[in-house]
PDB file of N, CA and C in Angstrom:
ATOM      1  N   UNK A   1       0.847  -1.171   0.000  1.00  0.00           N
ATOM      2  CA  UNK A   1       0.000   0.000   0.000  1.00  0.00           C
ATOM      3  C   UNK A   1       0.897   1.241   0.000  1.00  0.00           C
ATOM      4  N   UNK A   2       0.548   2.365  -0.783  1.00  0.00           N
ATOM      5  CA  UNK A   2       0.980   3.196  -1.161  1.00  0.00           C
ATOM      6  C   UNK A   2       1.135   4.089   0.079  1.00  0.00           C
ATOM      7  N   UNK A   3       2.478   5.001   0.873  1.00  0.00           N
ATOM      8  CA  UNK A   3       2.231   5.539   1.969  1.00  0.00           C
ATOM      9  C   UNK A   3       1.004   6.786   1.377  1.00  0.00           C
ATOM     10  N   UNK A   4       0.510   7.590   2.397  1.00  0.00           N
ATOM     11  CA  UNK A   4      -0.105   8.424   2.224  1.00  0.00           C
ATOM     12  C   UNK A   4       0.723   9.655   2.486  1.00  0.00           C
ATOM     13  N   UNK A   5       0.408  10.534   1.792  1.00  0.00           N
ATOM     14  CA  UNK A   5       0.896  11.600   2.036  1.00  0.00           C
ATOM     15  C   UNK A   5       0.071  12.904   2.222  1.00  0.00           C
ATOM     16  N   UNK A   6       0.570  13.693   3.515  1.00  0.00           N
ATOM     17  CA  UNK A   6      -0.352  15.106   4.155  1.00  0.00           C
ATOM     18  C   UNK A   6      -0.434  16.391   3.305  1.00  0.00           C
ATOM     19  N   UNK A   7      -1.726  16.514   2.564  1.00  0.00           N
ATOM     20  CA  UNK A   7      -2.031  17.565   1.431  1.00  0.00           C
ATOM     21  C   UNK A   7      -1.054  18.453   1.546  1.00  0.00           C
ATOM     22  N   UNK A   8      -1.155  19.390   2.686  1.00  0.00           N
ATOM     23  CA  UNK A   8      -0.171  19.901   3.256  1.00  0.00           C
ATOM     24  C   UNK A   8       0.809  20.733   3.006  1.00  0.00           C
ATOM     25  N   UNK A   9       1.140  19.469   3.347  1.00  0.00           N
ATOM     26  CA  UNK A   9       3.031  18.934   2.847  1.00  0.00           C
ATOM     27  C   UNK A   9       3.187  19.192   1.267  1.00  0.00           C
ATOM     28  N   UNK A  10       2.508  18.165   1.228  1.00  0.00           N
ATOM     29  CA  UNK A  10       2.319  18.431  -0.240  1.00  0.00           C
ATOM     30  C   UNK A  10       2.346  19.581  -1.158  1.00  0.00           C
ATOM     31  N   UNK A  11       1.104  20.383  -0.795  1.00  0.00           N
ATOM     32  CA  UNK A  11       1.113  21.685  -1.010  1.00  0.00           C
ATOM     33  C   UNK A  11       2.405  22.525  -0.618  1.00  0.00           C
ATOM     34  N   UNK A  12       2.923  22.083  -0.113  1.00  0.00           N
ATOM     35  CA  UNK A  12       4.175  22.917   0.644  1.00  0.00           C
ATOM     36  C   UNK A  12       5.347  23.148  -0.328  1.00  0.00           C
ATOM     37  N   UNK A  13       5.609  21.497  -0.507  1.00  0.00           N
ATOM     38  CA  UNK A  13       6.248  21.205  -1.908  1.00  0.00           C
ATOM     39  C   UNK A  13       6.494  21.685  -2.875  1.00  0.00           C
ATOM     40  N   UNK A  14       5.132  21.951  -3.069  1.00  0.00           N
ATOM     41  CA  UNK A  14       4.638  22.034  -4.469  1.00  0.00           C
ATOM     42  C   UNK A  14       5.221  23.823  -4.340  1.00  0.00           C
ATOM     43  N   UNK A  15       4.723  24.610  -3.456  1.00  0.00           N
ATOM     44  CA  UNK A  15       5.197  26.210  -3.422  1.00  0.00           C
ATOM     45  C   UNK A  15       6.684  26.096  -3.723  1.00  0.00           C
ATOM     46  N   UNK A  16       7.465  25.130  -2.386  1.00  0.00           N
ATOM     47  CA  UNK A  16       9.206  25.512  -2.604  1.00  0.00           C
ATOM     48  C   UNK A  16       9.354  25.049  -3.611  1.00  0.00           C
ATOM     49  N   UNK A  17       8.963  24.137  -4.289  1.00  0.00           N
ATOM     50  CA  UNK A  17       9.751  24.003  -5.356  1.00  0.00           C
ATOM     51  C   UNK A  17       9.315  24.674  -6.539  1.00  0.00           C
ATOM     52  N   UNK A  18       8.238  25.569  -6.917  1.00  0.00           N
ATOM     53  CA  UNK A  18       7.740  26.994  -7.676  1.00  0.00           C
ATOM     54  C   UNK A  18       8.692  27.749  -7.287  1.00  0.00           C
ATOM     55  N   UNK A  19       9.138  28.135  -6.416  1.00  0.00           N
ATOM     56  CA  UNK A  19       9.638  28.966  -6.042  1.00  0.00           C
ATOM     57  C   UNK A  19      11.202  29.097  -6.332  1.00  0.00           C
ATOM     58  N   UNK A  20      11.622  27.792  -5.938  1.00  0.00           N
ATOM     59  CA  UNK A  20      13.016  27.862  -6.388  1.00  0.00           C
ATOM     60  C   UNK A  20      13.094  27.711  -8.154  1.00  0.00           C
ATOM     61  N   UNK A  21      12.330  27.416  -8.552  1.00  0.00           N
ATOM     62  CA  UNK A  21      12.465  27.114  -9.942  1.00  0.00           C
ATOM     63  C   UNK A  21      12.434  28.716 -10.814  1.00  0.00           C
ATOM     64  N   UNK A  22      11.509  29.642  -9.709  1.00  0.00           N
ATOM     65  CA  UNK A  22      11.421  31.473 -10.203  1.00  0.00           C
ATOM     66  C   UNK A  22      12.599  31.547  -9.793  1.00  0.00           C
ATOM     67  N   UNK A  23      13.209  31.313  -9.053  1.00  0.00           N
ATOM     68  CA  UNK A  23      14.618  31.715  -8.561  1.00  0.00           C
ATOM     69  C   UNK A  23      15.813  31.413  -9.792  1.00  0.00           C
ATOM     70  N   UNK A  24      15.986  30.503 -10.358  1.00  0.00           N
ATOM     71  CA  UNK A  24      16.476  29.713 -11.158  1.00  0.00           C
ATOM     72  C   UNK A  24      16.125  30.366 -12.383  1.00  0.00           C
ATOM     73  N   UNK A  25      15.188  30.176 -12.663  1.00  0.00           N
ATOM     74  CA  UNK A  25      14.968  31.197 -13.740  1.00  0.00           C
ATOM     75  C   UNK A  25      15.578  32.696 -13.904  1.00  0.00           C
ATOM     76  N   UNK A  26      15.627  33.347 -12.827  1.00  0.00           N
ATOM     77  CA  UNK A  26      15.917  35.183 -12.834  1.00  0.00           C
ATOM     78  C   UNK A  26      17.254  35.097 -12.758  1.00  0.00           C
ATOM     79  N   UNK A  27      17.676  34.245 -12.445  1.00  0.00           N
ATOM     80  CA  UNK A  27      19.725  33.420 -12.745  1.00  0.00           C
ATOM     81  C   UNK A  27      19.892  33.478 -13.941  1.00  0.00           C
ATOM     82  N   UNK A  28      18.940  32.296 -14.622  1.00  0.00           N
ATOM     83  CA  UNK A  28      19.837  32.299 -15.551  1.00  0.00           C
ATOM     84  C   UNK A  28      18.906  33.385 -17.075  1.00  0.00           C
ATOM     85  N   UNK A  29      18.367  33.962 -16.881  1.00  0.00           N
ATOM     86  CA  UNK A  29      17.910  34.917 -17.027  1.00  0.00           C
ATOM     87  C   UNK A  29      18.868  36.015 -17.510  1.00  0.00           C
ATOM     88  N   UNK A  30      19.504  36.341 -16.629  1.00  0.00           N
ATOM     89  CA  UNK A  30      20.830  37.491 -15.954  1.00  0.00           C
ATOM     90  C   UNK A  30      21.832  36.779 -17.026  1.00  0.00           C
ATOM     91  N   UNK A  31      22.072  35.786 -17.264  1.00  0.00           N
ATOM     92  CA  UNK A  31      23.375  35.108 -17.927  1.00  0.00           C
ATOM     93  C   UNK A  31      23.079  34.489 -19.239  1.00  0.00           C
ATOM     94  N   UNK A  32      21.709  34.757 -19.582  1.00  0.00           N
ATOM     95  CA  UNK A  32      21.257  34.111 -20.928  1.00  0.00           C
ATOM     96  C   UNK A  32      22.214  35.358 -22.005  1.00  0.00           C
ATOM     97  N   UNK A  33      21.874  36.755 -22.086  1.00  0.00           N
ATOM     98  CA  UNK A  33      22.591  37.521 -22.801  1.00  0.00           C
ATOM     99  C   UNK A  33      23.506  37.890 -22.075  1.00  0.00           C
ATOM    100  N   UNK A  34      24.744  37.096 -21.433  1.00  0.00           N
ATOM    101  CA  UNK A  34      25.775  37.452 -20.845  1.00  0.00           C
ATOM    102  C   UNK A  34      26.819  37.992 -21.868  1.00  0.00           C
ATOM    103  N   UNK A  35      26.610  36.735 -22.900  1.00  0.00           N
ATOM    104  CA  UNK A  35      27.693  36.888 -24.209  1.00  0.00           C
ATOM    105  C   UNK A  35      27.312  38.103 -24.793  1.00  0.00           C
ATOM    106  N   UNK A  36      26.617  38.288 -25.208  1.00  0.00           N
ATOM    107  CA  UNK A  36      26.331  39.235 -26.105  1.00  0.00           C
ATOM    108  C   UNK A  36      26.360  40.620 -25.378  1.00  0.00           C
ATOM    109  N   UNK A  37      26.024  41.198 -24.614  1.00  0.00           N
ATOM    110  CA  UNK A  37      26.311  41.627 -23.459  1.00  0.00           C
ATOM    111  C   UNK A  37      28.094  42.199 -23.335  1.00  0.00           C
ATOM    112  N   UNK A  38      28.673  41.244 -23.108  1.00  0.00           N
ATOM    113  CA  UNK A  38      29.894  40.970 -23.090  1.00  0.00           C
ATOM    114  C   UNK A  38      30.595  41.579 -24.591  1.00  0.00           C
ATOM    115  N   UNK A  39      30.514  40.811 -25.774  1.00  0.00           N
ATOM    116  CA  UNK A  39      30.650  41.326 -27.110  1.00  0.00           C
ATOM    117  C   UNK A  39      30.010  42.706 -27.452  1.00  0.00           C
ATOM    118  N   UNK A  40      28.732  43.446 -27.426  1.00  0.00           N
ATOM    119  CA  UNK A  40      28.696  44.778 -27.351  1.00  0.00           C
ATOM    120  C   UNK A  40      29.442  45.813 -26.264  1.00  0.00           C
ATOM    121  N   UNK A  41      30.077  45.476 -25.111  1.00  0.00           N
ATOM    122  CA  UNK A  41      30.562  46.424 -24.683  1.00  0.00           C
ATOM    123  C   UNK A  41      32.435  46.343 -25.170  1.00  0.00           C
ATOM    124  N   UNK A  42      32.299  45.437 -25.687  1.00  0.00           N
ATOM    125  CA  UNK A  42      33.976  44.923 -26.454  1.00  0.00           C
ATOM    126  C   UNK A  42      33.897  45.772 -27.747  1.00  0.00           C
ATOM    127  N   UNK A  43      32.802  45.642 -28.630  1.00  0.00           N
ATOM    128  CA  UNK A  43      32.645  46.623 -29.836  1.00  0.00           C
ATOM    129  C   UNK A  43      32.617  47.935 -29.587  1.00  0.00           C
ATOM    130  N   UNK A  44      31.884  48.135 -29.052  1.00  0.00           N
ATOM    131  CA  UNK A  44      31.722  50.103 -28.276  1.00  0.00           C
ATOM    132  C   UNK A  44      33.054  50.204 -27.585  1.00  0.00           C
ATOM    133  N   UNK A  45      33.646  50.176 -26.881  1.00  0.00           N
ATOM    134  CA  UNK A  45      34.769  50.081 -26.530  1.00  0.00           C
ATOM    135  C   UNK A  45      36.402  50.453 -27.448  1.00  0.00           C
ATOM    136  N   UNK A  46      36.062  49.329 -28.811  1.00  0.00           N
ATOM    137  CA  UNK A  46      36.766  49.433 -29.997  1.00  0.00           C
ATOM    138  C   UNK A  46      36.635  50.785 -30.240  1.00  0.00           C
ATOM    139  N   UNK A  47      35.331  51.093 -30.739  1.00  0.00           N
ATOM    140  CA  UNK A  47      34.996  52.336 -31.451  1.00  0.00           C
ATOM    141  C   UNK A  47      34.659  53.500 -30.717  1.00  0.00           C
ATOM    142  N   UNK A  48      34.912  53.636 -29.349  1.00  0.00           N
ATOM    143  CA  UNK A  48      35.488  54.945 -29.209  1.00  0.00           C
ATOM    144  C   UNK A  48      36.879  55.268 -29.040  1.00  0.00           C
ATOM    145  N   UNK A  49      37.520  53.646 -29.286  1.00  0.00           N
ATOM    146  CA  UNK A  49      39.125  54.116 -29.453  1.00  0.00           C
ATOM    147  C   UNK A  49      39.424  54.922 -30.649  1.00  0.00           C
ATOM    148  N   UNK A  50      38.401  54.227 -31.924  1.00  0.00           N
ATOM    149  CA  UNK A  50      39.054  54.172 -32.825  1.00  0.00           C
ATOM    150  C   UNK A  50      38.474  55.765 -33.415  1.00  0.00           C
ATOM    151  N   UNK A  51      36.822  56.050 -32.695  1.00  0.00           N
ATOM    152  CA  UNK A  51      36.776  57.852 -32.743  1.00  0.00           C
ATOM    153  C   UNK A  51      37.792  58.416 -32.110  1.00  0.00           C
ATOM    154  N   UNK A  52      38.290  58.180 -31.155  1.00  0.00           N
ATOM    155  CA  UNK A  52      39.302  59.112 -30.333  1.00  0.00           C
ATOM    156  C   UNK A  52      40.305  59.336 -31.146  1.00  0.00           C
ATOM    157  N   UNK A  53      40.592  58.415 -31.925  1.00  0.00           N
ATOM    158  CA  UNK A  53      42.007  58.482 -33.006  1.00  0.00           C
ATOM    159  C   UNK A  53      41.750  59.342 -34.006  1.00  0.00           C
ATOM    160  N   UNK A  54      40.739  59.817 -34.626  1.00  0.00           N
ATOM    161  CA  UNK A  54      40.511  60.495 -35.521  1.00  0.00           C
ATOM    162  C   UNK A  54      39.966  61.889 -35.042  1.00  0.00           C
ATOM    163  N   UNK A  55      39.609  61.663 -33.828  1.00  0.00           N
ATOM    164  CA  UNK A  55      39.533  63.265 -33.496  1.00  0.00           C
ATOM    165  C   UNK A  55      40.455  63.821 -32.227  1.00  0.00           C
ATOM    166  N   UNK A  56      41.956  63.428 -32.392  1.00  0.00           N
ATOM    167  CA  UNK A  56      42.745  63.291 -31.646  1.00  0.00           C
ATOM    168  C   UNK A  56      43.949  64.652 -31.897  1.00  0.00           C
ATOM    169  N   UNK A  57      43.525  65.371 -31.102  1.00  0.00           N
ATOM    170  CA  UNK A  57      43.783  66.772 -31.506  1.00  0.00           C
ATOM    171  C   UNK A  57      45.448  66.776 -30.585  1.00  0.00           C
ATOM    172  N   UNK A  58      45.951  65.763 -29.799  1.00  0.00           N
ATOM    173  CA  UNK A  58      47.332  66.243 -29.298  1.00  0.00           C
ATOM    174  C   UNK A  58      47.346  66.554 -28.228  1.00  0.00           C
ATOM    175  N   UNK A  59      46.401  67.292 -27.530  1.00  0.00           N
ATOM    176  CA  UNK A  59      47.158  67.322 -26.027  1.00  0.00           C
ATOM    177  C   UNK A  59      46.908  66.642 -25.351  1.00  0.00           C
ATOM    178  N   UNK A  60      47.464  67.145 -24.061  1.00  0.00           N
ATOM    179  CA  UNK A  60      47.473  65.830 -22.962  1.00  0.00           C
ATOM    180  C   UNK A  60      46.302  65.201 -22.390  1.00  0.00           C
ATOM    181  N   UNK A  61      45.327  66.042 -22.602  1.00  0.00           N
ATOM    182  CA  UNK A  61      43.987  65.505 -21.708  1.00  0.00           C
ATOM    183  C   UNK A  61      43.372  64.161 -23.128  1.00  0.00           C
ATOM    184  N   UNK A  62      43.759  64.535 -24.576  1.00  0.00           N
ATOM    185  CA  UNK A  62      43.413  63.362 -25.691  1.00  0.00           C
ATOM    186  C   UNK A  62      44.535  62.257 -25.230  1.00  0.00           C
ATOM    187  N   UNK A  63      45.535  62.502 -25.182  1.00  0.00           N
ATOM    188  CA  UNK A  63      46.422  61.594 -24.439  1.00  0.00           C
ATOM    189  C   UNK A  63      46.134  60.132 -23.477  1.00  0.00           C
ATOM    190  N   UNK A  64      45.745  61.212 -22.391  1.00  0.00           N
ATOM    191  CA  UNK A  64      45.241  60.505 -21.222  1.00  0.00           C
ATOM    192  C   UNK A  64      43.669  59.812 -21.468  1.00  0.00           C
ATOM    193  N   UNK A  65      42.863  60.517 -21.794  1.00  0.00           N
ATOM    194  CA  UNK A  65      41.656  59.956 -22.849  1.00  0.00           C
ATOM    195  C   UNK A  65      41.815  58.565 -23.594  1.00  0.00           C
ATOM    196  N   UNK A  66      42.883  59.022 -24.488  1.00  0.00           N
ATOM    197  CA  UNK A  66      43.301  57.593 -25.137  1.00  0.00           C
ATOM    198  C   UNK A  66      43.751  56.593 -24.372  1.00  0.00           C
ATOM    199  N   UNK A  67      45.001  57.034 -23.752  1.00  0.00           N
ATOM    200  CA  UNK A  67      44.974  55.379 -22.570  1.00  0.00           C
ATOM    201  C   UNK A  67      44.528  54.804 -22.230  1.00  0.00           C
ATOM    202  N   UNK A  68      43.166  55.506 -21.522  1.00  0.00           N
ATOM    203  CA  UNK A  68      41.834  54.985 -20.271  1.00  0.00           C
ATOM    204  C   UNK A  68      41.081  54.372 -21.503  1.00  0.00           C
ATOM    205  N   UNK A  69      40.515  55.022 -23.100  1.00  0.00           N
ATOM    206  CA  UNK A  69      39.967  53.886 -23.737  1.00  0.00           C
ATOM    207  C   UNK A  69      40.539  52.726 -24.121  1.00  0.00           C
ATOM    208  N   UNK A  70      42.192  52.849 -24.399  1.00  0.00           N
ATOM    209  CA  UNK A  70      42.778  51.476 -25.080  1.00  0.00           C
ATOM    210  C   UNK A  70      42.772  50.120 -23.622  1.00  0.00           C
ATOM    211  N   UNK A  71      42.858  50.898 -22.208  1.00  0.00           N
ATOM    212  CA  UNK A  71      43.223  49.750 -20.985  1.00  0.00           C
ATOM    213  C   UNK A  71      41.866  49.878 -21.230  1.00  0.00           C
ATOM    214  N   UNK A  72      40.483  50.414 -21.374  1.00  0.00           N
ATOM    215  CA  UNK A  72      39.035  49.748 -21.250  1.00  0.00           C
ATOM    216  C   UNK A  72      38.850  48.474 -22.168  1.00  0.00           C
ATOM    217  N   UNK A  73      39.660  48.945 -23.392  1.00  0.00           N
ATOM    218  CA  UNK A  73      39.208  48.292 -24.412  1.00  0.00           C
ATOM    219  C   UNK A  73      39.319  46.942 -24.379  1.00  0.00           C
ATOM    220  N   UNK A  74      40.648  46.887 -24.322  1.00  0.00           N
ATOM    221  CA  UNK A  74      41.969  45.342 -23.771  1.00  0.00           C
ATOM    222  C   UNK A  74      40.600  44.612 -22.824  1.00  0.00           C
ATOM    223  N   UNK A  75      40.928  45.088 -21.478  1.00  0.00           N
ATOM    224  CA  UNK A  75      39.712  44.741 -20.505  1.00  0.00           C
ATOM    225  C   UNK A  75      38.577  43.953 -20.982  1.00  0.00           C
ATOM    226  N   UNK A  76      38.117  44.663 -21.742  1.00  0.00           N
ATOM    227  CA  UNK A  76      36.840  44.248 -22.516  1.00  0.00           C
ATOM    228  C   UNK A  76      36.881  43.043 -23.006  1.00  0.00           C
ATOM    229  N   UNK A  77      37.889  42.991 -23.935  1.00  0.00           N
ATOM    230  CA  UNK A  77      37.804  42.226 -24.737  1.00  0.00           C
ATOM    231  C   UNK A  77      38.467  41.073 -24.342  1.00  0.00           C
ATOM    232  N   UNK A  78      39.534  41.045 -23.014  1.00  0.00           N
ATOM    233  CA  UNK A  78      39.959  40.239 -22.189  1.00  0.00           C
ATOM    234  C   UNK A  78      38.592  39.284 -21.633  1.00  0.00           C
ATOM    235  N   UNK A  79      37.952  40.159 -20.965  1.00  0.00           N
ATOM    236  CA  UNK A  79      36.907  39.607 -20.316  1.00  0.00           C
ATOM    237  C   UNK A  79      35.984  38.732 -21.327  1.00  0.00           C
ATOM    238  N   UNK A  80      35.296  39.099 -22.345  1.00  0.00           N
ATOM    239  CA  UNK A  80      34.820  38.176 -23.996  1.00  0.00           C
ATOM    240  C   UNK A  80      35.650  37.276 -23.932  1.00  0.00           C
ATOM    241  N   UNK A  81      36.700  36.820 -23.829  1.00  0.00           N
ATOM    242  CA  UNK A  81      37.637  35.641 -24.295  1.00  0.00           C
ATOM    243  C   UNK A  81      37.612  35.006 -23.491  1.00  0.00           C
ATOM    244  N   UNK A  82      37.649  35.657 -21.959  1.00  0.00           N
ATOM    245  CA  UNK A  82      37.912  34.476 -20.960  1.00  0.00           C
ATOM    246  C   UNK A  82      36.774  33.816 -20.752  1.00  0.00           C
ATOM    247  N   UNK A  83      35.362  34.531 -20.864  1.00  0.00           N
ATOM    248  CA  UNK A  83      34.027  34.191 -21.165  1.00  0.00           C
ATOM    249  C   UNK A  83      33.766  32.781 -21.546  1.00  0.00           C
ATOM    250  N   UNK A  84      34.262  33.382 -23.098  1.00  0.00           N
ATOM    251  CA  UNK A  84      34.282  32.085 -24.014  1.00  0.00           C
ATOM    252  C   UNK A  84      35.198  31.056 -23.761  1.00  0.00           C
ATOM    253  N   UNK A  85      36.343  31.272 -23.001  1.00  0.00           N
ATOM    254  CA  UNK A  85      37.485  29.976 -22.671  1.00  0.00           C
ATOM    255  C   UNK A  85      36.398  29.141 -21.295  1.00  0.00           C
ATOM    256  N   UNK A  86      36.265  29.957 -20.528  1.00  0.00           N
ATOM    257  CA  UNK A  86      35.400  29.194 -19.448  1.00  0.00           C
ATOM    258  C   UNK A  86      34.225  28.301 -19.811  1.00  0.00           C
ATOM    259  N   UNK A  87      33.470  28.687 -20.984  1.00  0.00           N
ATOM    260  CA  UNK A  87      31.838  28.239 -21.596  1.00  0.00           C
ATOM    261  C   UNK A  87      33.120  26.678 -22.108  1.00  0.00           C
ATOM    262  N   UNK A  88      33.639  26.675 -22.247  1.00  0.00           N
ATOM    263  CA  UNK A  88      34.306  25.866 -23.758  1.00  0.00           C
ATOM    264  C   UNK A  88      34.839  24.589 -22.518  1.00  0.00           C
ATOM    265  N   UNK A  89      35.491  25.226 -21.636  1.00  0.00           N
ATOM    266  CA  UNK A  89      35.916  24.512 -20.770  1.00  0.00           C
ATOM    267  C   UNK A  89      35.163  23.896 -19.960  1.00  0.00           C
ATOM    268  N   UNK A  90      33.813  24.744 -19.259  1.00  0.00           N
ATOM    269  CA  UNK A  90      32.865  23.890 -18.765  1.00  0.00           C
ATOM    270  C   UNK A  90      32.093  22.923 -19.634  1.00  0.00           C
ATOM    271  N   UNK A  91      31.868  22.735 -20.755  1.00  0.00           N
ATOM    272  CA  UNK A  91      31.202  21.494 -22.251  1.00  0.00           C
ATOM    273  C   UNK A  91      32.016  20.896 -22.614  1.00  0.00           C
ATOM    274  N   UNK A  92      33.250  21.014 -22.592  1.00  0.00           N
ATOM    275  CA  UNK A  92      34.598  20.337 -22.220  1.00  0.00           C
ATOM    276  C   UNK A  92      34.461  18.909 -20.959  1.00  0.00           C
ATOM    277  N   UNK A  93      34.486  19.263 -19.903  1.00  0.00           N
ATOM    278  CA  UNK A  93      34.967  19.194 -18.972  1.00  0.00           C
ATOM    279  C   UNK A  93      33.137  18.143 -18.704  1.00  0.00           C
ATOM    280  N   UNK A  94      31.819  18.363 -19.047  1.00  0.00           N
ATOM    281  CA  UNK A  94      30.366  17.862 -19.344  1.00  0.00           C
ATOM    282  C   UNK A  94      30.627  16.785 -19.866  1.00  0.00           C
ATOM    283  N   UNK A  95      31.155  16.545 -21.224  1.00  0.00           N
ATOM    284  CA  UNK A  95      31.460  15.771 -22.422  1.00  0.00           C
ATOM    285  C   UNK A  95      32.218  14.999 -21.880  1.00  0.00           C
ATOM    286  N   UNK A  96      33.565  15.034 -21.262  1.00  0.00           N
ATOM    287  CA  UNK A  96      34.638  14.445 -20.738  1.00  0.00           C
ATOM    288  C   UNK A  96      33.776  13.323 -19.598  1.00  0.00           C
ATOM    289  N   UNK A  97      33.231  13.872 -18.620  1.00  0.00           N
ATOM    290  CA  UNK A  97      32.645  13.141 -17.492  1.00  0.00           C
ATOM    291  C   UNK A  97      31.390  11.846 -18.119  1.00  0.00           C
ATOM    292  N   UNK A  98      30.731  12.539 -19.116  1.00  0.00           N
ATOM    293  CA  UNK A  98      30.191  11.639 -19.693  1.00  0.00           C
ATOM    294  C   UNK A  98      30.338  10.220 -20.491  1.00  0.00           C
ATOM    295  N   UNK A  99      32.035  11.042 -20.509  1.00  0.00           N
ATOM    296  CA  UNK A  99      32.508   9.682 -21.161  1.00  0.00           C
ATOM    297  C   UNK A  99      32.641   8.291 -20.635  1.00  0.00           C
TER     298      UNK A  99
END
């Protein structure tokens, strides 16, 4: 005979686990356009280096301007790669265990 189980409870269940599943969702939610995300602020980034270069009149404050966009830029685009090395490595690393 089948145990019985207290509506309850049941019902109880049934909320936490709604609940964690909204939770779960607004996660990965946040990280669904991580990449892309990631790749537009790497492009914008590019291209206000590459405006700054063309309207790069010489003094020191375009100077200093330029630095802070080329270390944003690097950054940027550092961060996109390692992105993608980590994604590659975790389906890597999925695939491997499965084996």
């Amino acid at each position: 005979m089948p145990p019985q189980i207290n509506c309850y409870t049941w019902n109880q269940f049934e909320i936490q686990t709604t609940e964690r599943k909204h939770k779960r969702s607004k996660a990965m939610s946040y990280y669904e356009g991580y990449r892309e995300r990631l790749l537009s602020d790497a492009k914008r980034s590019k291209r206000d280096v590459y405006d700054l270069m063309e309207e790069n009149s010489g003094s020191e404050e375009d100077m200093a301007l330029f630095y802070e966009l080329l270390m944003t830029n690097r950054k940027s685009e550092y961060v996109f790669t390692e992105h993608i090395r980590a994604r590659h490595m975790l389906l890597k690393s999925g695939l491997d265990s499965g084996q």
